[in-house]
Protein backbone atom coordinates (compact mmCIF):
# COMPACT_ATOMS: atom_id res chain seq x y z
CA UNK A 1 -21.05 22.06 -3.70
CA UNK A 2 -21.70 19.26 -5.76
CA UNK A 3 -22.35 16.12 -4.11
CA UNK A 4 -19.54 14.11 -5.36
CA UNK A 5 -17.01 17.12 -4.12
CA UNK A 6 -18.74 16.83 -0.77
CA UNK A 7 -19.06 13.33 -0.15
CA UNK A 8 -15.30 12.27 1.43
CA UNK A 9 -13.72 8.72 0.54
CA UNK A 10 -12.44 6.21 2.76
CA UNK A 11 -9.60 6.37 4.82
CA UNK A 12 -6.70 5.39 2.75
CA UNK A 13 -8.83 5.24 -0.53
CA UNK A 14 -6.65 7.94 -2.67
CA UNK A 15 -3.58 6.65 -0.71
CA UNK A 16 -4.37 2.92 -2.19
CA UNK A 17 -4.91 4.51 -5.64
CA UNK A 18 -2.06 6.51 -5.89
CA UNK A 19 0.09 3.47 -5.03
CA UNK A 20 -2.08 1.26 -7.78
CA UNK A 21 -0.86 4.10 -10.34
CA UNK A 22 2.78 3.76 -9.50
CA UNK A 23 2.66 -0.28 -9.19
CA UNK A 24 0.98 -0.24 -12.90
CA UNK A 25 3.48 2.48 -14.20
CA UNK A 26 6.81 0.14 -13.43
CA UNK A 27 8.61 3.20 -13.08
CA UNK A 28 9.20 6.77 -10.84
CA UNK A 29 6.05 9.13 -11.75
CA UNK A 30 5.77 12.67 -10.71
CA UNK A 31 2.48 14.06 -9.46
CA UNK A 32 1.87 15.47 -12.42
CA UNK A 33 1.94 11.97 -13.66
CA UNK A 34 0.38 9.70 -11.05
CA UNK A 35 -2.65 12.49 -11.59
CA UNK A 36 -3.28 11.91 -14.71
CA UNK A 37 -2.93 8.25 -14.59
CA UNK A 38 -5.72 8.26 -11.65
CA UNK A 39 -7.94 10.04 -14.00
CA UNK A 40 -10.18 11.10 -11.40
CA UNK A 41 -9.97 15.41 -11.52
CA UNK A 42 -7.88 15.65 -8.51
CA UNK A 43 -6.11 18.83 -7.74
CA UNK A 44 -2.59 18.35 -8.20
CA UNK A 45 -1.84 19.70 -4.69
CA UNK A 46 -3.75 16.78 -3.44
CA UNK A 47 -1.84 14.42 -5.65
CA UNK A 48 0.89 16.17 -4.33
CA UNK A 49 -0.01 16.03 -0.25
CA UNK A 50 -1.01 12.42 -1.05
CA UNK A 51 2.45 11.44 -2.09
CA UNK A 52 4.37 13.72 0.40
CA UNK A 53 2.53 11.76 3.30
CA UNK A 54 3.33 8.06 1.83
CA UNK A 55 6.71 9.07 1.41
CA UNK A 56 6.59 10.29 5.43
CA UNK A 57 5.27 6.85 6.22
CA UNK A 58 7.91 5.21 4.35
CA UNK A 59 5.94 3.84 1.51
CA UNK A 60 7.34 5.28 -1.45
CA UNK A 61 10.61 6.49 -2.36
CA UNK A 62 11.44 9.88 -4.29
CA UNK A 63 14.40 11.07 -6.50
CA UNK A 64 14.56 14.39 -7.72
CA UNK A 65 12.54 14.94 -11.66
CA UNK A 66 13.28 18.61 -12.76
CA UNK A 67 12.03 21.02 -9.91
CA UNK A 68 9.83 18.15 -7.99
CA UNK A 69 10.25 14.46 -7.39
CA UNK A 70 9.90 11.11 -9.33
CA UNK A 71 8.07 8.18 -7.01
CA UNK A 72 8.30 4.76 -6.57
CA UNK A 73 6.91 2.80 -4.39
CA UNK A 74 8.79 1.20 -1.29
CA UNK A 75 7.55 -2.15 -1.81
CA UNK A 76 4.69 -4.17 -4.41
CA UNK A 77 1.46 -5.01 -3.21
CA UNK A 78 2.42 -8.04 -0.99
CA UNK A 79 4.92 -6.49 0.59
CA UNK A 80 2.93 -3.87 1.62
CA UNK A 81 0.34 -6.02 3.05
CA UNK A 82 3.01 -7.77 4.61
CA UNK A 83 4.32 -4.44 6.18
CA UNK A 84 0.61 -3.59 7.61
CA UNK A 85 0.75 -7.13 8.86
CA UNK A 86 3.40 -6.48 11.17
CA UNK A 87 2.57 -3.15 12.27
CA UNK A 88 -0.67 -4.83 13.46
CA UNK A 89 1.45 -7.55 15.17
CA UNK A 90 3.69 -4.97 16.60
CA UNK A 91 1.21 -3.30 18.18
CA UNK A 92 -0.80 -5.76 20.04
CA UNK A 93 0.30 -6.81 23.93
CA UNK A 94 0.27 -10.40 23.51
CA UNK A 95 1.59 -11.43 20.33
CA UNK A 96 1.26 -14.92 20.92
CA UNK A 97 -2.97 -14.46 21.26
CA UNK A 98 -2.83 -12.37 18.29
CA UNK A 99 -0.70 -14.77 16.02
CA UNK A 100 -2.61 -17.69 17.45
CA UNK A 101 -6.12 -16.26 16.76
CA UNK A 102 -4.88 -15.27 12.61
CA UNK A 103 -3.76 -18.68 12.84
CA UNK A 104 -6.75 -20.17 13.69
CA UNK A 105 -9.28 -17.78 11.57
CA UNK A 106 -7.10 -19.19 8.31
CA UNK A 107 -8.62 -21.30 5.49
CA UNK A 108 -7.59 -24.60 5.15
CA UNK A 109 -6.12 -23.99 2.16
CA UNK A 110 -3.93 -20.84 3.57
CA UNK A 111 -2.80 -22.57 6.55
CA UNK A 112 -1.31 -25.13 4.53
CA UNK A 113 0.42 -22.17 2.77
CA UNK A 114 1.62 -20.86 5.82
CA UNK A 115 3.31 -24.25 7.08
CA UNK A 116 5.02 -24.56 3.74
CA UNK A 117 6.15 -21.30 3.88
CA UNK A 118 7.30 -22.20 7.91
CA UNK A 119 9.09 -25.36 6.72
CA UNK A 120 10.88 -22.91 3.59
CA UNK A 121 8.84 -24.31 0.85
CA UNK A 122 8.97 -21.10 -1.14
CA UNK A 123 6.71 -22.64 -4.20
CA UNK A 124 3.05 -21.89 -2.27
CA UNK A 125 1.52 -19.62 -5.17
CA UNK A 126 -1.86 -21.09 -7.24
């Protein structure tokens, strides 16, 4: 076994690249596709396993392509990390610790975000 077969990536690594490859594609992508826009020599079974499971979790949608599926992602990027977010929040016993704590680990500059976005000023970008 080589040691780049053997050696196993990070949790969620192939999960976060598969969802790069559909975010950069604009458009459904089989797993025929997604594979060879990831580049990377994976089996298509894994391609295929990878996108079965972030469909399961919600994070991608599917429509039928010829005898498999087309995927698109659920959400972009942000909304993702948004989703995550909450899930975090959702899990914790005292929300008001946990929200207070992010609150107070925040830059300067991203707590000012987060009271414009509070008071509906939707114009906090760079």
């Amino acid at each position: 076994m080589t040691e780049e077969r053997g050696a196993r990536r990070p949790a969620g690594e192939l999960e976060a690249s598969v969802l790069a490859a559909l975010w950069a594609a604009g458009g459904g992508l089989t797993a025929g596709e997604v594979r060879t826009a990831l580049g990377s020599g994976l089996a298509r079974t894994t391609v295929t396993t990878i996108l079965a499971r972030l469909h399961e979790k919600g994070l991608v949608t599917r429509s039928r392509s010829g005898r498999g599926y087309a995927y698109l992602p659920a959400a972009d990027a942000p909304g993702l990390t948004a989703r995550r977010m909450r899930a975090e929040l959702e899990r914790g016993e005292d929300r008001g610790s946990i929200l207070a704590r992010f609150v107070s680990d925040l830059s300067e500059e991203d707590e000012k975000m987060l009271r414009a976005l509070l008071n509906g000023n939707e114009e906090t970008g760079p």
